[in-house]
Protein backbone atom coordinates (compact mmCIF):
# COMPACT_ATOMS: atom_id res chain seq x y z
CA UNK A 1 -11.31 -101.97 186.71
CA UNK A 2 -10.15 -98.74 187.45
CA UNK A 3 -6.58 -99.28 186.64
CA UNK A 4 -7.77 -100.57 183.14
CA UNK A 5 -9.83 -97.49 182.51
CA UNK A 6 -6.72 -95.29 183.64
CA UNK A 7 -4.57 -97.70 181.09
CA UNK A 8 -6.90 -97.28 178.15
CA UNK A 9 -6.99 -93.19 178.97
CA UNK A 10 -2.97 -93.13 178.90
CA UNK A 11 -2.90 -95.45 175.79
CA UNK A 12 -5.66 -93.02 173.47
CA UNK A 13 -3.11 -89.66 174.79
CA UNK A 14 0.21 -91.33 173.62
CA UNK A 15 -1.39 -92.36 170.38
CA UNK A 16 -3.29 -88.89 170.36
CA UNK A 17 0.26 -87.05 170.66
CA UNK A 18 1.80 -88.96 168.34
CA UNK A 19 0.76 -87.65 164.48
CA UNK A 20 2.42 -89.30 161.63
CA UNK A 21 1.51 -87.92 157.79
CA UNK A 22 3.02 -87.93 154.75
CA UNK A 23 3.63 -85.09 152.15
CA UNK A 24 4.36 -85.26 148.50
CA UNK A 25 6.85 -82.96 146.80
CA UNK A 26 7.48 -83.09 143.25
CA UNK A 27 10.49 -81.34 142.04
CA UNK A 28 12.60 -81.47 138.76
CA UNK A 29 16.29 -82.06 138.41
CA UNK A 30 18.47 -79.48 139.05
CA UNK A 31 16.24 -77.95 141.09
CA UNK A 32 15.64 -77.09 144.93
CA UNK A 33 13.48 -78.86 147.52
CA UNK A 34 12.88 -77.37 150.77
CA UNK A 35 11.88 -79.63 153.83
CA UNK A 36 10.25 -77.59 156.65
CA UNK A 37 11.29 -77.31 160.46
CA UNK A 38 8.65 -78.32 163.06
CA UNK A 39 7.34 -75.14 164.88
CA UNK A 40 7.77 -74.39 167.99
CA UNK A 41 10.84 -76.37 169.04
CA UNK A 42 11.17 -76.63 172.80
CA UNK A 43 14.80 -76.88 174.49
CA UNK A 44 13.67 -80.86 174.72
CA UNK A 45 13.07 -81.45 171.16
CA UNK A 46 15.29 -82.84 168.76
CA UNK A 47 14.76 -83.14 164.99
CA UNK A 48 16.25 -85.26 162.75
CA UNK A 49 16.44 -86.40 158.98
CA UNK A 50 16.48 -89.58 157.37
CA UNK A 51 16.93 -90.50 153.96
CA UNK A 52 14.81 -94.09 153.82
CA UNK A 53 15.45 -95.33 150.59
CA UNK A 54 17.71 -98.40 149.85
CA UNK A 55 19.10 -97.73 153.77
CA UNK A 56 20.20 -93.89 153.44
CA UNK A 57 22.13 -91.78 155.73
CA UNK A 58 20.66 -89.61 158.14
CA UNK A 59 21.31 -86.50 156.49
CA UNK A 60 20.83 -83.25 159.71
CA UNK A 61 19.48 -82.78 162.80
CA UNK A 62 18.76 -79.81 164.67
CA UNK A 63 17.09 -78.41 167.74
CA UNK A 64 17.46 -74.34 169.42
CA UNK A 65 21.01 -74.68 169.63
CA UNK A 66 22.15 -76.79 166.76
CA UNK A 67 22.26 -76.86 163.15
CA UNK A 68 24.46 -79.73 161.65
CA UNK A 69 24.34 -81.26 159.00
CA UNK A 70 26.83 -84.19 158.75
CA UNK A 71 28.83 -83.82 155.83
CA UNK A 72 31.56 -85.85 156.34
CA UNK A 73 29.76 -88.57 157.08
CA UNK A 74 27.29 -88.26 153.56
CA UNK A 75 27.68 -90.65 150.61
CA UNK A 76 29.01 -88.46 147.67
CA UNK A 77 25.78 -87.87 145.88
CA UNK A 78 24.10 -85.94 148.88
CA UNK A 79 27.83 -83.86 150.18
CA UNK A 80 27.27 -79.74 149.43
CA UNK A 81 23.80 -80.20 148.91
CA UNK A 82 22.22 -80.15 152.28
CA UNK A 83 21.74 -76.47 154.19
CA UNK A 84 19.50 -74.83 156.64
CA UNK A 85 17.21 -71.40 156.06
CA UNK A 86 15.43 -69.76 159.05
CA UNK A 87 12.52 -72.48 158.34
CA UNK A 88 13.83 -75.42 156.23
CA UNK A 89 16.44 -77.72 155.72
CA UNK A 90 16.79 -76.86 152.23
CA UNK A 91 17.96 -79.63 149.11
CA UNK A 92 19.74 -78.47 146.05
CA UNK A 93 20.73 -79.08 142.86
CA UNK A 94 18.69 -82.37 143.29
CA UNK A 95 19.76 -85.44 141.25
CA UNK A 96 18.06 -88.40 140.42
CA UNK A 97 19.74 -90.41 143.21
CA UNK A 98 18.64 -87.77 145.80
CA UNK A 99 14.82 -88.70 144.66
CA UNK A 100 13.18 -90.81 147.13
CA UNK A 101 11.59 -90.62 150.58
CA UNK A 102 12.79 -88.21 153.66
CA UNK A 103 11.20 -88.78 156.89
CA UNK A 104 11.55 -86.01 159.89
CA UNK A 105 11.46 -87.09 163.30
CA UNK A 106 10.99 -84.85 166.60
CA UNK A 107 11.77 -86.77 169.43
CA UNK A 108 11.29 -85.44 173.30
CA UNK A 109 8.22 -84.96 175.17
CA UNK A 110 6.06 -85.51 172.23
CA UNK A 111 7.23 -87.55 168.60
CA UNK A 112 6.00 -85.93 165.53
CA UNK A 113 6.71 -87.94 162.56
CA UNK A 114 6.62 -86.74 158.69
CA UNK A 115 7.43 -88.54 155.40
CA UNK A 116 8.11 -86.46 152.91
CA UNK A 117 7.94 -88.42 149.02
CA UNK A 118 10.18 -86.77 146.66
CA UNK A 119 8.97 -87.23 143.25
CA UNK A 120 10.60 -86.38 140.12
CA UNK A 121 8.79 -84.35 137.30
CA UNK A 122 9.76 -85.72 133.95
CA UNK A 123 10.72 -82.61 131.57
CA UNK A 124 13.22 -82.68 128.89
CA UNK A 125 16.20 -81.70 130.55
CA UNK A 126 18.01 -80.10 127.29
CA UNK A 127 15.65 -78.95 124.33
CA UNK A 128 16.92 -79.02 120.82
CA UNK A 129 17.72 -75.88 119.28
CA UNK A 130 14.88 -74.80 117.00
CA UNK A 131 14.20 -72.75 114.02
CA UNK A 132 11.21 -71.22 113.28
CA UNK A 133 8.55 -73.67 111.51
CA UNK A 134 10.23 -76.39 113.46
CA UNK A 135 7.85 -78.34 115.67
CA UNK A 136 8.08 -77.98 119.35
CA UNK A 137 7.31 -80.64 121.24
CA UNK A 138 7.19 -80.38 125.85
CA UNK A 139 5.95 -83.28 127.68
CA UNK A 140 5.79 -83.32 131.47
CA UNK A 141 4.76 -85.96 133.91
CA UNK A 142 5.21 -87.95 137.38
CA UNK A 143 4.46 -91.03 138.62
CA UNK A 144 1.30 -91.74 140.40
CA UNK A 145 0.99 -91.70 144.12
CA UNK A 146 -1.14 -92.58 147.04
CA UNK A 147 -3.84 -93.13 144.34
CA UNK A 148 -3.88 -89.61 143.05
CA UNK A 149 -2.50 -88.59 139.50
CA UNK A 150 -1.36 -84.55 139.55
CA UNK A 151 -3.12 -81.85 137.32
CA UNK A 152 -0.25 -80.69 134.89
CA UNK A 153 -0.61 -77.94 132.37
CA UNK A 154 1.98 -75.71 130.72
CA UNK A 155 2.71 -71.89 131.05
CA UNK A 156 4.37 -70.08 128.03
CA UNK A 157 7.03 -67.80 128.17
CA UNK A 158 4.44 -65.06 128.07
CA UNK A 159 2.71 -66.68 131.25
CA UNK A 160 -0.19 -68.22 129.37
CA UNK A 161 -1.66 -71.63 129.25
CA UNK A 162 -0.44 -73.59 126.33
CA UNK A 163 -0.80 -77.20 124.84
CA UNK A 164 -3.46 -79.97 126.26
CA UNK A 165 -2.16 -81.25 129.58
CA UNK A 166 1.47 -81.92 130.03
CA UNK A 167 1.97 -82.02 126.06
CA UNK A 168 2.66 -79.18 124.29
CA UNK A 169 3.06 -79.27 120.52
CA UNK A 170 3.74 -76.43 118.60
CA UNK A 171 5.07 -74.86 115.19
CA UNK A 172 8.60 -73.12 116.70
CA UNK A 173 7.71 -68.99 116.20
CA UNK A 174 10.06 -66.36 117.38
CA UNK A 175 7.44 -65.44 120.87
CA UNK A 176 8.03 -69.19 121.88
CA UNK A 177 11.93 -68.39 123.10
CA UNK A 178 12.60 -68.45 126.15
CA UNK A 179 11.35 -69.88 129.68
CA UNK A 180 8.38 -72.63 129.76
CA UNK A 181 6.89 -73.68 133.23
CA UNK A 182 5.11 -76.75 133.98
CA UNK A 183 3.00 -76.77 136.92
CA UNK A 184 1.44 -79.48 138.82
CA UNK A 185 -1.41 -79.80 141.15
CA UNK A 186 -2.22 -81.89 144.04
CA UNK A 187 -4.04 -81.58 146.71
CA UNK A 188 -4.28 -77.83 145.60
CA UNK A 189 -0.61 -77.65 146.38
CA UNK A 190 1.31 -76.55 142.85
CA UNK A 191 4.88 -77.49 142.08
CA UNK A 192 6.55 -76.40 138.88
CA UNK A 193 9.63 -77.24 137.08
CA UNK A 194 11.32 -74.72 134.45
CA UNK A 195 12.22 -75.81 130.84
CA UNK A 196 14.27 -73.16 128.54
CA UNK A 197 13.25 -72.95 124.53
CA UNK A 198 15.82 -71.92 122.34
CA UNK A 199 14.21 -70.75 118.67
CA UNK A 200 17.35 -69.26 117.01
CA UNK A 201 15.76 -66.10 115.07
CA UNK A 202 17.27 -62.86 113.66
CA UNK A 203 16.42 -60.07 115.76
CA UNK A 204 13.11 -58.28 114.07
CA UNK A 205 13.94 -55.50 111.41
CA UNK A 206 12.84 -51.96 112.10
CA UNK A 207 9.23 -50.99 111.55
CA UNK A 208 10.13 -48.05 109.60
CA UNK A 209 12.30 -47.59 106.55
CA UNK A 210 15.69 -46.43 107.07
CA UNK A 211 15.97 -42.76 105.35
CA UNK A 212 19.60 -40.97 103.76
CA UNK A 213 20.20 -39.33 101.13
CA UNK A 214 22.69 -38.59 97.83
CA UNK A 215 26.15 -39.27 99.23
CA UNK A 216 25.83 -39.91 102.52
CA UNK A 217 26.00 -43.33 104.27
CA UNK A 218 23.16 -45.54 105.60
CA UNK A 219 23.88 -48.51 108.42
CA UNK A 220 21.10 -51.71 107.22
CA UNK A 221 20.96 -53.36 110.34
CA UNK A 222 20.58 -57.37 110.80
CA UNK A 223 21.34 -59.04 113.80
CA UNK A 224 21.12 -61.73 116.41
CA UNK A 225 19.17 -61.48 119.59
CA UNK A 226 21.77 -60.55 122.74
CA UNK A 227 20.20 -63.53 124.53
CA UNK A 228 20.99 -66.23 121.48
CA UNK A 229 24.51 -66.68 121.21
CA UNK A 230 26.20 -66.56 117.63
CA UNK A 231 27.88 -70.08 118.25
CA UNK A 232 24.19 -71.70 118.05
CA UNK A 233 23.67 -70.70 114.80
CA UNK A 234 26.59 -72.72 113.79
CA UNK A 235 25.61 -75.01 115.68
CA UNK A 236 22.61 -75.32 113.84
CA UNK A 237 24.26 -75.52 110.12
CA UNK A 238 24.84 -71.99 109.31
CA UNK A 239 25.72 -72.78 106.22
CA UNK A 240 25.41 -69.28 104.08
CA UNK A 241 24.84 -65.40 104.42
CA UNK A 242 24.10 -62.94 102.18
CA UNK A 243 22.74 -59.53 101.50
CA UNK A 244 20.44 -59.03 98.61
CA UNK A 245 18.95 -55.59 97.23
CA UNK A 246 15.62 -54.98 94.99
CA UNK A 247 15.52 -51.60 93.59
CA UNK A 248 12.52 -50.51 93.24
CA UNK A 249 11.50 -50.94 89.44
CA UNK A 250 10.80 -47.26 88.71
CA UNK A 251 14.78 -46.28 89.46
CA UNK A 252 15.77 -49.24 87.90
CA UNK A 253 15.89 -51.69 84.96
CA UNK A 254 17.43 -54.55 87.17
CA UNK A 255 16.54 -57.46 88.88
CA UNK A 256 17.86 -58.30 92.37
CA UNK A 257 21.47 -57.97 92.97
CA UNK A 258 23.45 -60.14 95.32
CA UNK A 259 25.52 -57.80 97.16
CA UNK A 260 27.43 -59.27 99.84
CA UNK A 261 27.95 -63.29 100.22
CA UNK A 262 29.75 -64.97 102.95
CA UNK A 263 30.04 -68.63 103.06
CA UNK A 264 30.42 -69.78 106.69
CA UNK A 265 33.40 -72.28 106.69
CA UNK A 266 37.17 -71.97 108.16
CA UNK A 267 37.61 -68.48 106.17
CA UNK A 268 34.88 -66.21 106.70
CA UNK A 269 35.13 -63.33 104.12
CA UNK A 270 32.39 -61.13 102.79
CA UNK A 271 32.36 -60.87 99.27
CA UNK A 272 30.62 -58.40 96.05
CA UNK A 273 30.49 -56.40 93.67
CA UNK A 274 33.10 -53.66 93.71
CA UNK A 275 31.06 -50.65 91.97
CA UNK A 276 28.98 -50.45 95.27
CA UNK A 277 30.67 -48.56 98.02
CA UNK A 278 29.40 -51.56 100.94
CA UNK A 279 31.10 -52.47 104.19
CA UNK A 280 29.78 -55.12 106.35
CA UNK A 281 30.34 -56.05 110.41
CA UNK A 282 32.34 -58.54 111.74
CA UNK A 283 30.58 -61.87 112.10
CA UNK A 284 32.26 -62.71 115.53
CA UNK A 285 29.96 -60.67 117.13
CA UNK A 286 27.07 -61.62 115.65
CA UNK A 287 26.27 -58.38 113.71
CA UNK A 288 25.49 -58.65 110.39
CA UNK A 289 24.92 -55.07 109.53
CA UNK A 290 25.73 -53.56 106.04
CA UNK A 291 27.18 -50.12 105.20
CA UNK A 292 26.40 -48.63 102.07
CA UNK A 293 29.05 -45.65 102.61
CA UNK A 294 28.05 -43.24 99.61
CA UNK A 295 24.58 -43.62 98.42
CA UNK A 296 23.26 -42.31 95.15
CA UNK A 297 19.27 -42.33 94.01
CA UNK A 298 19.43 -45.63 92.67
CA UNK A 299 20.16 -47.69 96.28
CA UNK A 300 17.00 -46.72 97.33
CA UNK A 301 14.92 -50.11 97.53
CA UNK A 302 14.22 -53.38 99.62
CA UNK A 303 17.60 -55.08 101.56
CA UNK A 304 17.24 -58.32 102.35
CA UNK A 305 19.53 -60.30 104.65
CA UNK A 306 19.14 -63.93 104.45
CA UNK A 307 20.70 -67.23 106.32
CA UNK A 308 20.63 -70.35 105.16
CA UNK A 309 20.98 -73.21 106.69
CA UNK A 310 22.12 -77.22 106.01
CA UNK A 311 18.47 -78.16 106.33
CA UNK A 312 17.25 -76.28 103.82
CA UNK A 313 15.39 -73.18 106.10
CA UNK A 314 16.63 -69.43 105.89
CA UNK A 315 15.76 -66.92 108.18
CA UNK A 316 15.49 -63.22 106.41
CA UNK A 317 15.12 -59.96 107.41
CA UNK A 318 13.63 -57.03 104.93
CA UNK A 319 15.07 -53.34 105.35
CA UNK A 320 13.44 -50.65 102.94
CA UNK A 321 16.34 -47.61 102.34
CA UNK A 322 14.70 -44.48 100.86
CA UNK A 323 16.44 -41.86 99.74
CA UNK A 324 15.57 -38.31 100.19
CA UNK A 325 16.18 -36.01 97.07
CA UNK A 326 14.93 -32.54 95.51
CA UNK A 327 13.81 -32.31 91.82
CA UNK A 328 14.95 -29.31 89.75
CA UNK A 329 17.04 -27.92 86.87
CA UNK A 330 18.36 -25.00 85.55
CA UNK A 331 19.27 -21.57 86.29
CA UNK A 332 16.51 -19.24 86.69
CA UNK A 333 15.71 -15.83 86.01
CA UNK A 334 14.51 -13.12 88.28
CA UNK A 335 10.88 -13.04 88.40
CA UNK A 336 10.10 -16.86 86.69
CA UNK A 337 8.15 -19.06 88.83
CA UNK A 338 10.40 -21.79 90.46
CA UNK A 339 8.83 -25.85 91.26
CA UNK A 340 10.82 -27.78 93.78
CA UNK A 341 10.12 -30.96 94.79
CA UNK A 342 11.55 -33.24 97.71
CA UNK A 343 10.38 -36.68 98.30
CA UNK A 344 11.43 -40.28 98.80
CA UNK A 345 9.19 -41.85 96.28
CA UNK A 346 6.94 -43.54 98.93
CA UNK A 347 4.18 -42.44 100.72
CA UNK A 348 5.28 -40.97 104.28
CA UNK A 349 4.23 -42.54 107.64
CA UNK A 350 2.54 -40.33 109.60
CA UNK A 351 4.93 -40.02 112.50
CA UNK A 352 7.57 -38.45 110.01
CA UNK A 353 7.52 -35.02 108.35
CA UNK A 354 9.08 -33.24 105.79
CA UNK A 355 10.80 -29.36 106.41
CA UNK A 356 11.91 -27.01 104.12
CA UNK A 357 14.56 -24.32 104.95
CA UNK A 358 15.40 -21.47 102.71
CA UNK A 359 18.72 -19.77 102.60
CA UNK A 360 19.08 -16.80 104.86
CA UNK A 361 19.10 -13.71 102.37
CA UNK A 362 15.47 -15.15 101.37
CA UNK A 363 12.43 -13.59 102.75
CA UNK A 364 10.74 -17.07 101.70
CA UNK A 365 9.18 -19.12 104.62
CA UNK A 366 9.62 -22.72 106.09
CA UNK A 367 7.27 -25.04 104.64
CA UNK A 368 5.97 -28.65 105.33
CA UNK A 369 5.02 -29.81 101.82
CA UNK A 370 6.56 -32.12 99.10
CA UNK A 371 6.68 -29.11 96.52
CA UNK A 372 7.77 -26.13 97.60
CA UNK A 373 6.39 -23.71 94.61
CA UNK A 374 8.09 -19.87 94.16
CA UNK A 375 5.66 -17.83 92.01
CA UNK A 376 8.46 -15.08 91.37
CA UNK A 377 12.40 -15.80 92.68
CA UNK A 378 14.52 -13.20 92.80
CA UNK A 379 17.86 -13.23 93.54
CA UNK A 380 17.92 -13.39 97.01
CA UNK A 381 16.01 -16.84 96.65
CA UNK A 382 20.05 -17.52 95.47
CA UNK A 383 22.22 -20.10 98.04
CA UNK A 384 21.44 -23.50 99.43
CA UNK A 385 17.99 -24.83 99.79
CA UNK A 386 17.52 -27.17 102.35
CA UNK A 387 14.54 -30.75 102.82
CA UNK A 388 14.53 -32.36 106.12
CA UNK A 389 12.86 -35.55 107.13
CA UNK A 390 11.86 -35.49 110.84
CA UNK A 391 10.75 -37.98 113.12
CA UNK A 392 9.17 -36.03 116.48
CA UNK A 393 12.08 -34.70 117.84
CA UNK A 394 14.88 -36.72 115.84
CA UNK A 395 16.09 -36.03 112.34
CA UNK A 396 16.41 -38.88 110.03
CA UNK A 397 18.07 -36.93 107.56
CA UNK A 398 18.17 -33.81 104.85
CA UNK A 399 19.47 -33.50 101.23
CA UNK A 400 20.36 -30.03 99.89
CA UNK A 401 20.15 -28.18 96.38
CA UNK A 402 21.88 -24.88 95.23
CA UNK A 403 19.50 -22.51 93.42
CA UNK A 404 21.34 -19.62 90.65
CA UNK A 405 19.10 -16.78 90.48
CA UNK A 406 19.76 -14.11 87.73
CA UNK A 407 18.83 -10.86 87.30
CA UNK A 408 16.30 -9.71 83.92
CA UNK A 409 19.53 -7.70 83.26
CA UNK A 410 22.48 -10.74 83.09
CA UNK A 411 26.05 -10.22 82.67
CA UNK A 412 25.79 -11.48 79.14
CA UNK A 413 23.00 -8.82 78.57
CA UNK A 414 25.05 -6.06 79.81
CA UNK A 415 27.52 -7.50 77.45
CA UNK A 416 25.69 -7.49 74.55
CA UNK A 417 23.99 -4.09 75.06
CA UNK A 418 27.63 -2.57 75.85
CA UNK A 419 28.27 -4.08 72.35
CA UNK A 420 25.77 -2.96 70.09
CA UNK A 421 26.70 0.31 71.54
CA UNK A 422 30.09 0.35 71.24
CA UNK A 423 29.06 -0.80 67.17
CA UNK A 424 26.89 2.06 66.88
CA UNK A 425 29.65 4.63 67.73
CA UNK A 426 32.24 2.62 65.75
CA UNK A 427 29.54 2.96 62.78
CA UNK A 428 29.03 6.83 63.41
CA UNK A 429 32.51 7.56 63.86
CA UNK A 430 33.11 5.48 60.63
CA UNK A 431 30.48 7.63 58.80
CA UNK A 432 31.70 10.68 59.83
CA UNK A 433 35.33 10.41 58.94
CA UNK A 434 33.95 8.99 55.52
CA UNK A 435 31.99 12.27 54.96
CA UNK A 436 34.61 14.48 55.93
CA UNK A 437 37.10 12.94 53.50
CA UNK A 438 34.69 13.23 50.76
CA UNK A 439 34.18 16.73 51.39
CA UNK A 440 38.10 17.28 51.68
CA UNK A 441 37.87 15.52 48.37
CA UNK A 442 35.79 18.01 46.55
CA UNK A 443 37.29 21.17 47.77
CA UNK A 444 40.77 19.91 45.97
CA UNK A 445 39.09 18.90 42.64
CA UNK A 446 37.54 22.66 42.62
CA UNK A 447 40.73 23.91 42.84
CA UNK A 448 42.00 22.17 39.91
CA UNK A 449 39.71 22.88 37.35
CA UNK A 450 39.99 27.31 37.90
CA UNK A 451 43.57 27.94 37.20
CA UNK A 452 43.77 31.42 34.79
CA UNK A 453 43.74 34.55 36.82
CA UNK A 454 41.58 36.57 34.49
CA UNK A 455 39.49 34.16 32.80
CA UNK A 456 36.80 35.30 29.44
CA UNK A 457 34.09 35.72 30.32
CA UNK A 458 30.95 33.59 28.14
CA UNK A 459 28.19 34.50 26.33
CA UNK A 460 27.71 37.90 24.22
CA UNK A 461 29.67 41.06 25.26
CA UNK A 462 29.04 44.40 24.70
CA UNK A 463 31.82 46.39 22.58
């Protein structure tokens, strides 16, 4: 009796040091699985790996002294994928052949025993390239096990919940580009597998207009995002490009104007009107930017670039261009009152501000507003007036105008006074030699008439 009791005791400890579980891992392909190492590994414990499905290879073993993993004796789909960390034998670059069950083994004084059930997540493994208004559509899922179907939901690329489940359907915007997660749950243990978006887009236009002014140049800028590659678009069905201006109808009579066209084929060559001074990037690089090199008053408006593709979608990007200019005429005149005016033709933003700068021989001062009003100029108001459009520290850009001042006394003036003078004395000096030749005159006819030396005298004489 007592040998049986001592029997049963030793029977409950071997079965009591002997623990076998099973863990499930879920992992995607392409991605990394990490198996951990038993703790505390004694100098009599040995640890190996077994791949159990359809008769696998034992794939390490290790114990204090040893690492190996037995490479030359893998099959081909599990060589350079097997390595050790400090705390795992780590799996990479999994493939659906490497999915499957892994058991661990420590044999010695005690055998510890875990299966580890390596399930694949079901994601789409390459997305199709979207454009925006396109529906996107993510499923993930993985098979059921030990009874218990995994919680899946889907994280955004801006780390947000999105979709109902593990389906995600969505109108393709710009904000969905980029990295999608889904994550699964079981037994409060998460596993998550990474799907990339592509939603080819133009990069987003500036927020604020672009400002020059009368002859100077002005960069429109259109371009791809640095992360989307140019060869996608193509890949796509680029099949046009173009660059399209609305004036604004105040500055002019015209509709829109197709200024630049490039048809995307073996020759790529922009193409437009010649009366507009336009350059535009090269296409290699993705940049799409236009160059209007000399701008007058009139190119102030709405650019548009568009894309169009074979499907029928375009993807367009408006630019407003305003151009800064100063309203005046004339030459003034010392002491008039003098209106100048600088503006755009639209309203300002707030975070940009307009200067004024005088020339130096004025004693006028800097001013902020759109008119700039001179109750008397004088002629040191004379030179180059200068407008400035300012954002914060940075200046977008100025436009000058040349004021002629003239004195109440003008060159011409001087002229004509000088001339009525110089007719005044001509008329004097004219009279005067006329009167002294008609006096001249009568002294000679006197002298004719009395020629007898004694001459009778008239009238009654006494005799």
């Amino acid at each position: 009796m007592k040998n049986l009791i001592q029997s049963i005791f030793i029977l409950i400890a071997v079965v009591m040091s002997t623990t076998v579980a099973q863990e499930v891992i879920y992992a995607q392909v392409g991605g990394t699985v990490r198996l951990p190492k038993p703790k505390n590994i004694e100098d009599g414990h040995y640890v190996f790996w077994n791949f159990r499905e359809k008769n696998g290879p034992r794939l390490a073993r290790y114990n204090r002294f040893i690492r190996y993993v037995t490479q030359e004796d893998l099959p081909d789909e599990w060589k350079n994928k097997l390595t050790f960390d400090a705390d795992s034998l780590v799996i990479s670059n999994i493939q659906q052949e490497n999915f499957g069950t892994v058991v661990r083994e420590v044999r010695g004084k005690v055998i510890d025993t875990i299966t580890y059930k390596i399930i694949k997540i079901n994601v789409p493994l390459n997305p199709p390239l979207l454009l925006p208004g396109e529906s996107l559509t993510l499923t993930c899922d993985a098979e059921i096990t030990q009874g218990q179907k995994p919680r899946i939901h889907w994280l955004n690329p801006e780390n947000t919940r999105a979709g109902h489940g593990g389906t995600v359907t969505e109108s393709a915007k710009n904000q969905h580009n980029g990295q999608w997660t889904c994550v699964l749950t079981n037994n409060e243990k998460q596993s998550k597998a990474k799907v990339s978006v592509t939603v080819i887009d133009l990069s987003p236009a500036p927020s604020s207009s672009q400002y020059t002014s009368k002859s100077s140049s002005v960069t429109i800028p259109c371009s791809r995002p640095p992360n989307i590659p140019w060869k996608q678009f193509k890949t796509k069905g680029l099949k046009r490009v173009q660059w399209r201006f609305f004036p604004k109808p105040s500055s002019s009579p015209e509709g829109p104007q197709t200024l630049m066209d490039l048809g995307v084929g073996e020759l790529m060559n922009w193409t437009g009107p010649t009366h507009r001074k336009l350059t535009a990037s090269n296409l290699n690089d993705g940049n799409l930017s236009l160059i209007n090199t000399q701008t007058t008053e009139e190119h102030g408006g709405d650019y548009e670039c568009c894309l169009t593709f074979e499907n029928g979608r375009n993807l367009t990007r408006t630019i407003r261009v305003e151009v800064l200019k100063i309203i005046s005429s004339g030459t003034f005149i010392s002491g008039q009152q003098v209106n100048l005016n600088c503006s755009t033709g639209y309203a300002l933003p707030p975070d940009v501000r307009l200067q004024w700068i005088p020339p130096p021989s004025s004693s006028q001062q800097k001013s902020s507003h759109h008119s700039y009003i001179i109750p008397k100029v004088s002629t040191g108001d004379s030179g180059k007036w200068k407008c400035e459009l300012w954002r914060n520290t940075t200046r977008l850009t100025s436009t000058t105008i040349i004021l002629k001042i003239e004195s109440n006394l003008s060159g011409w003036m001087l002229v004509t006074i000088c001339g009525a003078a110089v007719i005044v004395i001509l008329t004097c000096i004219l009279v005067l030699i006329l009167h002294r030749r008609r006096q001249r005159k009568m002294r000679h006819l006197r002298h004719r008439v009395c020629r007898c030396k004694n001459p009778k005298p008239k009238g009654f004489q006494r005799s």
